[in-house]
C-alpha atoms as a PDB file:
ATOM      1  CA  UNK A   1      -6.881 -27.465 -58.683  1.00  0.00           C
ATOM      2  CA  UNK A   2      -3.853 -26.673 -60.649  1.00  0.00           C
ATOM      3  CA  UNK A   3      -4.047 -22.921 -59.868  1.00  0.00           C
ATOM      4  CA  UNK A   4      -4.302 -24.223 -56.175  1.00  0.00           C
ATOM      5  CA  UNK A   5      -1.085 -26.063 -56.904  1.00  0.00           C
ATOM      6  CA  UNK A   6       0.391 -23.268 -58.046  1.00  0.00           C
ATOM      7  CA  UNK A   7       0.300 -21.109 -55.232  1.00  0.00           C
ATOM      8  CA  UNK A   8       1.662 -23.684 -53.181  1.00  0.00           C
ATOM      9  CA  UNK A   9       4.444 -23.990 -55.720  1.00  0.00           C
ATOM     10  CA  UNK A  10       5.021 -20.186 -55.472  1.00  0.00           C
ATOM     11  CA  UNK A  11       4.556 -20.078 -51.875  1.00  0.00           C
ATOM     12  CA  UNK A  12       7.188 -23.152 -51.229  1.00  0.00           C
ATOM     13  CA  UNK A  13       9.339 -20.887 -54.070  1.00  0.00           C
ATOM     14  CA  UNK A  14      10.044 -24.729 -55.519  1.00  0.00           C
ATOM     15  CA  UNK A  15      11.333 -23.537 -58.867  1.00  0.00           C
ATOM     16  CA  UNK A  16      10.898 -27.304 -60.616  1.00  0.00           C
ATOM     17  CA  UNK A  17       7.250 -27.757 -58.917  1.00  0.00           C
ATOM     18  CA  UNK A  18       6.242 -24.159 -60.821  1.00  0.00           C
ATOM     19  CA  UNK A  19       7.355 -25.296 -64.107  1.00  0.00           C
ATOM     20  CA  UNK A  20       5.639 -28.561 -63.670  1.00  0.00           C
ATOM     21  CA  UNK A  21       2.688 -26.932 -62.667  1.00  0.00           C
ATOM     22  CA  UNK A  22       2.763 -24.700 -65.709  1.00  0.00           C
ATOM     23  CA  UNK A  23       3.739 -27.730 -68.227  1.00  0.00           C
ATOM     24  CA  UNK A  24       0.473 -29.510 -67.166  1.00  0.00           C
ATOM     25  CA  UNK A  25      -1.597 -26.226 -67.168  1.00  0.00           C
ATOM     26  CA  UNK A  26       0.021 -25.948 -71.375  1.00  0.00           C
ATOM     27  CA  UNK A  27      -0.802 -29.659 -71.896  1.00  0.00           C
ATOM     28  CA  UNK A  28      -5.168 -28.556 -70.398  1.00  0.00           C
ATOM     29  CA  UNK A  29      -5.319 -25.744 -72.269  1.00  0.00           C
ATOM     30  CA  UNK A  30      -3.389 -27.828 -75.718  1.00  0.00           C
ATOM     31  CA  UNK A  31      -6.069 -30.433 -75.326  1.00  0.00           C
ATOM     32  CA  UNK A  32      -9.055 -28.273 -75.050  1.00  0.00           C
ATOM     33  CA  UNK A  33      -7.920 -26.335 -78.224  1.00  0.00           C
ATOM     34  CA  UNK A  34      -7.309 -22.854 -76.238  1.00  0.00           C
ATOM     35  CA  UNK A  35      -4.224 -22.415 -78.111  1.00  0.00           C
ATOM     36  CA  UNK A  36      -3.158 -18.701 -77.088  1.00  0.00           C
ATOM     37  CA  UNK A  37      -3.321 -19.533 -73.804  1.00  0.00           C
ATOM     38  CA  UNK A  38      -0.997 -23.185 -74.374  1.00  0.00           C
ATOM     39  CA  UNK A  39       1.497 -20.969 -76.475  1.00  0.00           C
ATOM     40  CA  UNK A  40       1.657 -18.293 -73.570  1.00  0.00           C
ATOM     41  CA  UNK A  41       2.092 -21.106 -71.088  1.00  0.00           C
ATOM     42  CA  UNK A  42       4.316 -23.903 -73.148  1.00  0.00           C
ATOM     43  CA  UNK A  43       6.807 -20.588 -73.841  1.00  0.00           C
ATOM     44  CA  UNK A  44       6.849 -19.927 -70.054  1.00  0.00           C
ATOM     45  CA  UNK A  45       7.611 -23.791 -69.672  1.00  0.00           C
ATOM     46  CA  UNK A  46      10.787 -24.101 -72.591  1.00  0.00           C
ATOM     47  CA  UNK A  47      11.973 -20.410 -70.942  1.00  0.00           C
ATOM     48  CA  UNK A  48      12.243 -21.618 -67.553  1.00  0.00           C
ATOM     49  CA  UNK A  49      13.792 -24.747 -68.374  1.00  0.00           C
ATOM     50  CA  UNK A  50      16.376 -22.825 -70.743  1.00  0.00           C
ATOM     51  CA  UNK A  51      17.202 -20.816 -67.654  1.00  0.00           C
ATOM     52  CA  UNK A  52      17.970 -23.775 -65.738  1.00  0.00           C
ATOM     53  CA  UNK A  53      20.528 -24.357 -68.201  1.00  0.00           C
ATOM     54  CA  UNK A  54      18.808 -27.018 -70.186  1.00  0.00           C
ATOM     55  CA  UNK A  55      19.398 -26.828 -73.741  1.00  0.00           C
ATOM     56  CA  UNK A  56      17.779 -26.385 -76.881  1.00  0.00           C
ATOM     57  CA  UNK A  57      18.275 -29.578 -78.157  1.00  0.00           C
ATOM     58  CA  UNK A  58      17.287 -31.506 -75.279  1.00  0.00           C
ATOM     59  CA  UNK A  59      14.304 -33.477 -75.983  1.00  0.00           C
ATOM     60  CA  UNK A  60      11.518 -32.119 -73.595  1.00  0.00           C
ATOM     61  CA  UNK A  61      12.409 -28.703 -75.098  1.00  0.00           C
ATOM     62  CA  UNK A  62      12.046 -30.416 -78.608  1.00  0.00           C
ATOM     63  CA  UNK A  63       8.973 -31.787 -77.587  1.00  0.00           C
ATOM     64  CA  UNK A  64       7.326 -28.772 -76.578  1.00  0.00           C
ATOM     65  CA  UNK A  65       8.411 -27.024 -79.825  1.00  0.00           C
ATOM     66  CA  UNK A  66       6.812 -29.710 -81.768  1.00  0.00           C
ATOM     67  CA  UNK A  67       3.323 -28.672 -79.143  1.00  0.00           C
ATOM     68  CA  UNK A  68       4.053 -25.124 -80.534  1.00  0.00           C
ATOM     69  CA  UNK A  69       4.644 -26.050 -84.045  1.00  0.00           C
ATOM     70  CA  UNK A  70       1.303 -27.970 -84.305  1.00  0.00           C
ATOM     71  CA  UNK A  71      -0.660 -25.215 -82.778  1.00  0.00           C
ATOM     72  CA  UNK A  72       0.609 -22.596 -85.249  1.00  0.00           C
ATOM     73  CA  UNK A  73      -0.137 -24.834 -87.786  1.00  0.00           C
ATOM     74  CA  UNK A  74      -4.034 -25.449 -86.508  1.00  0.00           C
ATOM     75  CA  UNK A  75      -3.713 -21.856 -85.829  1.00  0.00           C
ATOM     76  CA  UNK A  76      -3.053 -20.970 -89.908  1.00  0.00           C
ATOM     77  CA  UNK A  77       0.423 -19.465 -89.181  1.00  0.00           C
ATOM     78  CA  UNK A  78       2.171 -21.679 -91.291  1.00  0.00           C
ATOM     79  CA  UNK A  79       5.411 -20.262 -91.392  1.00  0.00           C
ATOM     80  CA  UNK A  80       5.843 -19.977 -87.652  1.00  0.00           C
ATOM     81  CA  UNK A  81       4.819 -23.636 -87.461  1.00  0.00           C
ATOM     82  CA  UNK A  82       6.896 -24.604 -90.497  1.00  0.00           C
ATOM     83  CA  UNK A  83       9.894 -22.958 -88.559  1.00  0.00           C
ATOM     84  CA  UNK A  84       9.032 -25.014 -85.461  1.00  0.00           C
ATOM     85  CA  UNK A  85       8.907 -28.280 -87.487  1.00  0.00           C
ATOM     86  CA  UNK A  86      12.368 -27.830 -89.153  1.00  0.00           C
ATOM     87  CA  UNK A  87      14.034 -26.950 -85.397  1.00  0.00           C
ATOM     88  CA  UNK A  88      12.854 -30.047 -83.874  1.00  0.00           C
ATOM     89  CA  UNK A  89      13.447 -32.053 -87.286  1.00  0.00           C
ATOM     90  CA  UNK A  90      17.126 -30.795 -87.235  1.00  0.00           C
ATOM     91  CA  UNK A  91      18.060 -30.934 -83.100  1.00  0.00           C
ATOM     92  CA  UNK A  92      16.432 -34.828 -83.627  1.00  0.00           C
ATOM     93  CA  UNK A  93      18.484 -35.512 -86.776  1.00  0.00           C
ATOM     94  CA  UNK A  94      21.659 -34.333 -84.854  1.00  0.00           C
ATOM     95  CA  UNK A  95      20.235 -37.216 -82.234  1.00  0.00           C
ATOM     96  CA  UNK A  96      19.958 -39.918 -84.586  1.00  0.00           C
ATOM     97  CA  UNK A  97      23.721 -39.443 -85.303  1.00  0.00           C
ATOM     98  CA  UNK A  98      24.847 -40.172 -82.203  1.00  0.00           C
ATOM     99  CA  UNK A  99      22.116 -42.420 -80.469  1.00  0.00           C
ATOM    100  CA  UNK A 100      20.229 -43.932 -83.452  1.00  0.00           C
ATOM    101  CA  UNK A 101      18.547 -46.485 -81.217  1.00  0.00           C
ATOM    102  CA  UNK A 102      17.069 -44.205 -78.102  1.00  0.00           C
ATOM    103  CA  UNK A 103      13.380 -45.600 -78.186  1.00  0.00           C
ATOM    104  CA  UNK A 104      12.483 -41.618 -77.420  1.00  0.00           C
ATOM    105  CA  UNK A 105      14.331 -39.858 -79.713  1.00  0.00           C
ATOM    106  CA  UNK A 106      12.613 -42.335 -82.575  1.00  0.00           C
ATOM    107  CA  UNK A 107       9.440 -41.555 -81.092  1.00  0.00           C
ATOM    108  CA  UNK A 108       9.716 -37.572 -81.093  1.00  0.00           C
ATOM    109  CA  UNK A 109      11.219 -38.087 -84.360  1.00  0.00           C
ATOM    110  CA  UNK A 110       8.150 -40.118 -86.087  1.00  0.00           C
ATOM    111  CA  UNK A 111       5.751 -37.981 -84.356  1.00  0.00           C
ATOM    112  CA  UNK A 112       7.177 -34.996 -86.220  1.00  0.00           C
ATOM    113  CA  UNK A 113       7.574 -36.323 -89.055  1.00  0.00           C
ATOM    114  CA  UNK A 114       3.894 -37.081 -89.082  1.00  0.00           C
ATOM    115  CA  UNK A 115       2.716 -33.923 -87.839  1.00  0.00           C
ATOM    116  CA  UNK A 116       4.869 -32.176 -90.645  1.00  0.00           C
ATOM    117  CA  UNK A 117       3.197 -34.219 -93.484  1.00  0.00           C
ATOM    118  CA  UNK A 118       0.245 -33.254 -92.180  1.00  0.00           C
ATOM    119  CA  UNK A 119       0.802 -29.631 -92.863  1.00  0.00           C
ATOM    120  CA  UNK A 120       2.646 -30.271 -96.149  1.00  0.00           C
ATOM    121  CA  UNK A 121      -0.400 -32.311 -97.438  1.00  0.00           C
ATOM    122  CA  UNK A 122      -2.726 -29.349 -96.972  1.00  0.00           C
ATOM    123  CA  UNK A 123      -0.447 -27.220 -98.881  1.00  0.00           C
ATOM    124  CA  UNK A 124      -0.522 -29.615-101.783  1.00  0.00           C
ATOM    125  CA  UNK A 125       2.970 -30.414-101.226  1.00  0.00           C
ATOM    126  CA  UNK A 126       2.570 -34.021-101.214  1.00  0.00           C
ATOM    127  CA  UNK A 127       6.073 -35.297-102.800  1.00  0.00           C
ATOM    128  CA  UNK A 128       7.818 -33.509 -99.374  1.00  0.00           C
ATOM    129  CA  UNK A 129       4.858 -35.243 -97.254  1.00  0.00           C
ATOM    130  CA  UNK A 130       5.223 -38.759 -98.941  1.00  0.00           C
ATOM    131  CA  UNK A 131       8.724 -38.570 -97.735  1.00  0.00           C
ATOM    132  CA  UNK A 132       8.182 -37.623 -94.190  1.00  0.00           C
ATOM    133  CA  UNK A 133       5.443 -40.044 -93.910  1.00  0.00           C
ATOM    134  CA  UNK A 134       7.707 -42.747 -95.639  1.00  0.00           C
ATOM    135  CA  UNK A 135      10.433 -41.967 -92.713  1.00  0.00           C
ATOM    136  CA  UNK A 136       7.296 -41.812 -90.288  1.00  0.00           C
ATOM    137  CA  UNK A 137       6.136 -45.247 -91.493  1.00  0.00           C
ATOM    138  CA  UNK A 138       9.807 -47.037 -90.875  1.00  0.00           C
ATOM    139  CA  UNK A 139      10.104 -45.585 -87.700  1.00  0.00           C
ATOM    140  CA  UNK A 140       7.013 -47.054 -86.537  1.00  0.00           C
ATOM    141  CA  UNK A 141       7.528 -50.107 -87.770  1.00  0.00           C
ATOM    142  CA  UNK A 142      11.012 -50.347 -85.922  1.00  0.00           C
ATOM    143  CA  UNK A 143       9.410 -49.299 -82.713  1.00  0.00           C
ATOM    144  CA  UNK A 144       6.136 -50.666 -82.588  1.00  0.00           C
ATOM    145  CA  UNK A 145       6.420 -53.465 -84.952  1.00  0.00           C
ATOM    146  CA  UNK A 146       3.926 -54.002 -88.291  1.00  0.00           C
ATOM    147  CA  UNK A 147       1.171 -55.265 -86.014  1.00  0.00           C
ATOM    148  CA  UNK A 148       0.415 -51.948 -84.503  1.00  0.00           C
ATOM    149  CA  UNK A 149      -2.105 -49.078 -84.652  1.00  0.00           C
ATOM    150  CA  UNK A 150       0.338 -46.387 -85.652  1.00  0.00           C
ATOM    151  CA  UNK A 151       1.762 -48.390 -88.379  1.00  0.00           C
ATOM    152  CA  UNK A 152      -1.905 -48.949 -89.759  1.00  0.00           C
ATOM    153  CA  UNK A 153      -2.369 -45.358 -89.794  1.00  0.00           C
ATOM    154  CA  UNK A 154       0.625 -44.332 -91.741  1.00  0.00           C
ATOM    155  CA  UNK A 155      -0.212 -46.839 -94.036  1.00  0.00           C
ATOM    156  CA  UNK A 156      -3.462 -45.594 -94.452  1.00  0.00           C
ATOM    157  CA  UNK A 157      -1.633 -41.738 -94.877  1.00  0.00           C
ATOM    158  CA  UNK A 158       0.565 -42.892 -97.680  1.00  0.00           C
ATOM    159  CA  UNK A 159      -2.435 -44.437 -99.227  1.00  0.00           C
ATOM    160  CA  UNK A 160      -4.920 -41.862 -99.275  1.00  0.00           C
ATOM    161  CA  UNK A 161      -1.794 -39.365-100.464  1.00  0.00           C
ATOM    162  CA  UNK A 162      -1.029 -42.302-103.372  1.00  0.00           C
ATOM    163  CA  UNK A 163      -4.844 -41.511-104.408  1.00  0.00           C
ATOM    164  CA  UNK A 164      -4.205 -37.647-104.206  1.00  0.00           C
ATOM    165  CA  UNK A 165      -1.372 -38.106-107.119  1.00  0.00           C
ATOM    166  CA  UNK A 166      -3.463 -40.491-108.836  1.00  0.00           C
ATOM    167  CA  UNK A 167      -1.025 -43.746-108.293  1.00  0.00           C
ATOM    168  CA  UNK A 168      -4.131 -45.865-107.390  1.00  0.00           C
ATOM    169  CA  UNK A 169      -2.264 -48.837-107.772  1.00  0.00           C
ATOM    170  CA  UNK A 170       0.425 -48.046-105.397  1.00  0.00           C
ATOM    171  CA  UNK A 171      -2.438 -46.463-102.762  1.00  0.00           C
ATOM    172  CA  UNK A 172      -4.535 -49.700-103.555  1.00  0.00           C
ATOM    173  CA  UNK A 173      -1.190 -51.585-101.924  1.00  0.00           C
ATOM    174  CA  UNK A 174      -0.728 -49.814 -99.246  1.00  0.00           C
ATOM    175  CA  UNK A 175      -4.337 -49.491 -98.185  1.00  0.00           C
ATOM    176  CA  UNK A 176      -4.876 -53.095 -98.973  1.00  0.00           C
ATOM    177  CA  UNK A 177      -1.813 -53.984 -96.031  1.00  0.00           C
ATOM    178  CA  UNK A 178      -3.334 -51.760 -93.874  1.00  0.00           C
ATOM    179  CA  UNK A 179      -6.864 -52.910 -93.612  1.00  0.00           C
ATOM    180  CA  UNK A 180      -5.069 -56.886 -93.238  1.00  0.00           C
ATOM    181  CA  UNK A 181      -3.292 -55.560 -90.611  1.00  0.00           C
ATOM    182  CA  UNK A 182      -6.325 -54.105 -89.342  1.00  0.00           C
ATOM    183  CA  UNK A 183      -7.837 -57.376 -89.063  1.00  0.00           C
ATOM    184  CA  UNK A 184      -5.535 -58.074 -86.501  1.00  0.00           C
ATOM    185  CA  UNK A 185      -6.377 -55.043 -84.349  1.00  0.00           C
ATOM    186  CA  UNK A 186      -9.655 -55.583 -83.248  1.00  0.00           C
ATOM    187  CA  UNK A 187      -9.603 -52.761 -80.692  1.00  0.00           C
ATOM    188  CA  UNK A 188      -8.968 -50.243 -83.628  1.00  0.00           C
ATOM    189  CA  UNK A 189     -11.984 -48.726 -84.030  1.00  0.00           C
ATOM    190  CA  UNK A 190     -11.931 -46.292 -87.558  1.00  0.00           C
ATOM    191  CA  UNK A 191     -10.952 -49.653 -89.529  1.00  0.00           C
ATOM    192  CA  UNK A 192     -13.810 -49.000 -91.129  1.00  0.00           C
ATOM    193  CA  UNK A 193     -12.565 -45.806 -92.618  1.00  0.00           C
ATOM    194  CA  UNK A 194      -9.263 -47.347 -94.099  1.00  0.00           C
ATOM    195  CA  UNK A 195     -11.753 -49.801 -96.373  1.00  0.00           C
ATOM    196  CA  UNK A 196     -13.731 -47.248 -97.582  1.00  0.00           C
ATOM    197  CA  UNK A 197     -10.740 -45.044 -98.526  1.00  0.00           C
ATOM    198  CA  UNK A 198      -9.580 -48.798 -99.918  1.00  0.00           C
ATOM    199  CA  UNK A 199     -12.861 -48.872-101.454  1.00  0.00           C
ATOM    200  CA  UNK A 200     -12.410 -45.560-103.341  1.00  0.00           C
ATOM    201  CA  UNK A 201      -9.247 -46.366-104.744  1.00  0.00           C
ATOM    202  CA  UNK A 202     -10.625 -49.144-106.300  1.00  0.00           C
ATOM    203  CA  UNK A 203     -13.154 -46.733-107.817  1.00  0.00           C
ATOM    204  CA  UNK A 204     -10.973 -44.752-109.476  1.00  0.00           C
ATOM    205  CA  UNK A 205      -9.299 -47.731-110.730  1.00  0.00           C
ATOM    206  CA  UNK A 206     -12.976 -48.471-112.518  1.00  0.00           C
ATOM    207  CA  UNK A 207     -13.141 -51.710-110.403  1.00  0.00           C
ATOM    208  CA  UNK A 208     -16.669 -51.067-108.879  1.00  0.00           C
ATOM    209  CA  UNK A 209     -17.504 -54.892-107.361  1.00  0.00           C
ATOM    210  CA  UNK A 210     -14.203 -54.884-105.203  1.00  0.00           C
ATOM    211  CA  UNK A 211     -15.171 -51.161-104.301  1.00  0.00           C
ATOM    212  CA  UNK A 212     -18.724 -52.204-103.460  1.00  0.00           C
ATOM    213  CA  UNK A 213     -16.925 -55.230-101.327  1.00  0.00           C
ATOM    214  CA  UNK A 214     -14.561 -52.750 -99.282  1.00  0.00           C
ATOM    215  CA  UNK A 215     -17.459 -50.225 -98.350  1.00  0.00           C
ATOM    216  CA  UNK A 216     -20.037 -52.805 -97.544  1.00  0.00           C
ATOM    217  CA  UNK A 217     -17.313 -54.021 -94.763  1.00  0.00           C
ATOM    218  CA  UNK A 218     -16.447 -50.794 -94.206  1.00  0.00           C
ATOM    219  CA  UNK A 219     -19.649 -50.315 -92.886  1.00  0.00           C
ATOM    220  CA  UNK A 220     -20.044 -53.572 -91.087  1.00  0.00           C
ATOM    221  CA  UNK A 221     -17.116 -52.502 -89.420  1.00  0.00           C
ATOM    222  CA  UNK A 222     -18.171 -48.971 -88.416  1.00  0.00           C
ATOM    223  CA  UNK A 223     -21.409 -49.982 -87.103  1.00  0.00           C
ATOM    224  CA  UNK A 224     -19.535 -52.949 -85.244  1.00  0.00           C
ATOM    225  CA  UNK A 225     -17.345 -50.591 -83.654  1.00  0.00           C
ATOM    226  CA  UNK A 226     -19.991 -47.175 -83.058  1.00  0.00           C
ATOM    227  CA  UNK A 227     -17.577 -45.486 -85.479  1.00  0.00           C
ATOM    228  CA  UNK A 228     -20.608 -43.020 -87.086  1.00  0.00           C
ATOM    229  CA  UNK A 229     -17.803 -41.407 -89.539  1.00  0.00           C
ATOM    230  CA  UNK A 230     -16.658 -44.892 -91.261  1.00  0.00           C
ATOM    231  CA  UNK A 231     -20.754 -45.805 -91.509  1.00  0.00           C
ATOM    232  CA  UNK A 232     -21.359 -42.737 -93.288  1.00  0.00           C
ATOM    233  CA  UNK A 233     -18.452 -42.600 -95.173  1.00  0.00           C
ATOM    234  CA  UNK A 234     -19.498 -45.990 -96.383  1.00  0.00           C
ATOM    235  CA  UNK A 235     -23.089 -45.212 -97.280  1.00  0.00           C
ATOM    236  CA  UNK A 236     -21.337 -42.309 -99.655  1.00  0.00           C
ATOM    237  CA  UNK A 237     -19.182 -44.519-100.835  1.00  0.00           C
ATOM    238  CA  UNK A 238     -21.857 -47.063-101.614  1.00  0.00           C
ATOM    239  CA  UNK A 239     -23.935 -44.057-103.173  1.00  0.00           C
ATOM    240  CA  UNK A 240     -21.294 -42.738-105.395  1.00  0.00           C
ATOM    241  CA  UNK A 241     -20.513 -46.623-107.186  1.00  0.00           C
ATOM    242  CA  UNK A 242     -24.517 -46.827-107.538  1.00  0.00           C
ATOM    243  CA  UNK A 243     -24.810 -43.570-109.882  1.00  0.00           C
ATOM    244  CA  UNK A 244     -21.497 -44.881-111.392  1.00  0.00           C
ATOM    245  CA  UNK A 245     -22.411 -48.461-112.178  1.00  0.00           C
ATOM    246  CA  UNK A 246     -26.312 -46.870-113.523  1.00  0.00           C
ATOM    247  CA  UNK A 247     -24.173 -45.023-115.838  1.00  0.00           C
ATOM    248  CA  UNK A 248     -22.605 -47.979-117.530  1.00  0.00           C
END
């Protein structure tokens, strides 16, 4: 169908209808992981919009870098995607200084933040990634409020990277505000995960019966919501305090 639309597009010679056409054919191809063909597509997309005389700062060509970025990233070429992170980080910070309150440009901004802490945590850099995710975190909170989904996540994120440096007590806190928050949210359906990963913080803290507590709801909650990662997630949870505990 979009091919037929197209054609039309090219037939009509409706410059605006092609690059639309091609935008939504980038944003198929993104979602069914056929990267090569998104990048091809998404670079047609920011070169025909350049040529219109949009520029590079302007957010739909930000947003389509950050597209790019990601891909490269889920791709393995992590300095093309680091690249594409730090252009849309700096063209957005150059936004905050003159419109600090555009909903949007908050938006882009804490979605690339994200998406960059994502990549950093893979590479182990997780002092650069606590700070995006920190910024991340604020952002959503401003925006969405602390009753939201997104906030719960990031919470979760800085947790589960708290763990990663060992400060339990500080993921323990943030993990512990997420999952109350969660409570809240009953449409959110990988709660469950978020008190197991609570769950194993309390592990390595040594404090087994308030692990055993957080993975047993963990997997109330997963089964509750048909969530089959948080259920077994739980049950290894549940199995690793077991051969703990027998060891005591």
């Amino acid at each position: 169908m979009l091919h037929v639309a197209l054609r039309q597009a090219q037939t009509l010679q409706h410059y605006d209808g092609i690059t639309y056409v091609y935008d939504v054919m980038a944003n198929l191809a993104y979602s069914m992981n056929d990267f090569k063909k998104a990048e091809k597509l998404f670079v047609s997309v920011l070169q025909r919009l350049i040529s219109k005389g949009v520029s590079q700062d302007d957010l739909a060509v930000i947003h389509i870098s950050l597209k790019i970025a990601t891909m490269y990233n889920k791709m393995g070429d992590t300095e093309k995607a680091e690249n594409g992170y730090k252009f849309c980080l700096k063209n957005l910070q150059n936004h905050m200084v003159t419109d600090s309150e555009n909903r949007d440009v908050l938006q882009l901004l804490g979605l690339t933040l994200e998406s960059y802490a994502a990549m950093l945590l893979l590479q182990s850099h997780y002092t650069d990634a606590m700070n995006y995710l920190t910024q991340a975190y604020d952002i959503s909170v401003k925006i969405n409020g602390e009753e939201h989904e997104q906030t719960v996540v990031l919470l979760n994120d800085l947790g589960t990277v708290n763990c990663m440096v060992k400060e339990y007590d500080q993921a323990i806190k943030y993990l512990s505000e997420a999952t109350e928050i969660g409570k809240k949210l009953p449409e959110m359906s990988d709660i469950g995960t978020i008190q197991v990963n609570l769950g194993n913080a309390f592990i390595m803290k040594g404090l087994y019966e308030q692990a055993k507590k957080n993975c047993i709801e963990g997997k109330r909650l997963g089964k509750a919501n048909n969530h089959k990662e948080s259920v077994i997630e739980a049950e290894e949870c549940l199995e690793k305090i077991e051969k703990l505990t027998s060891l005591v």
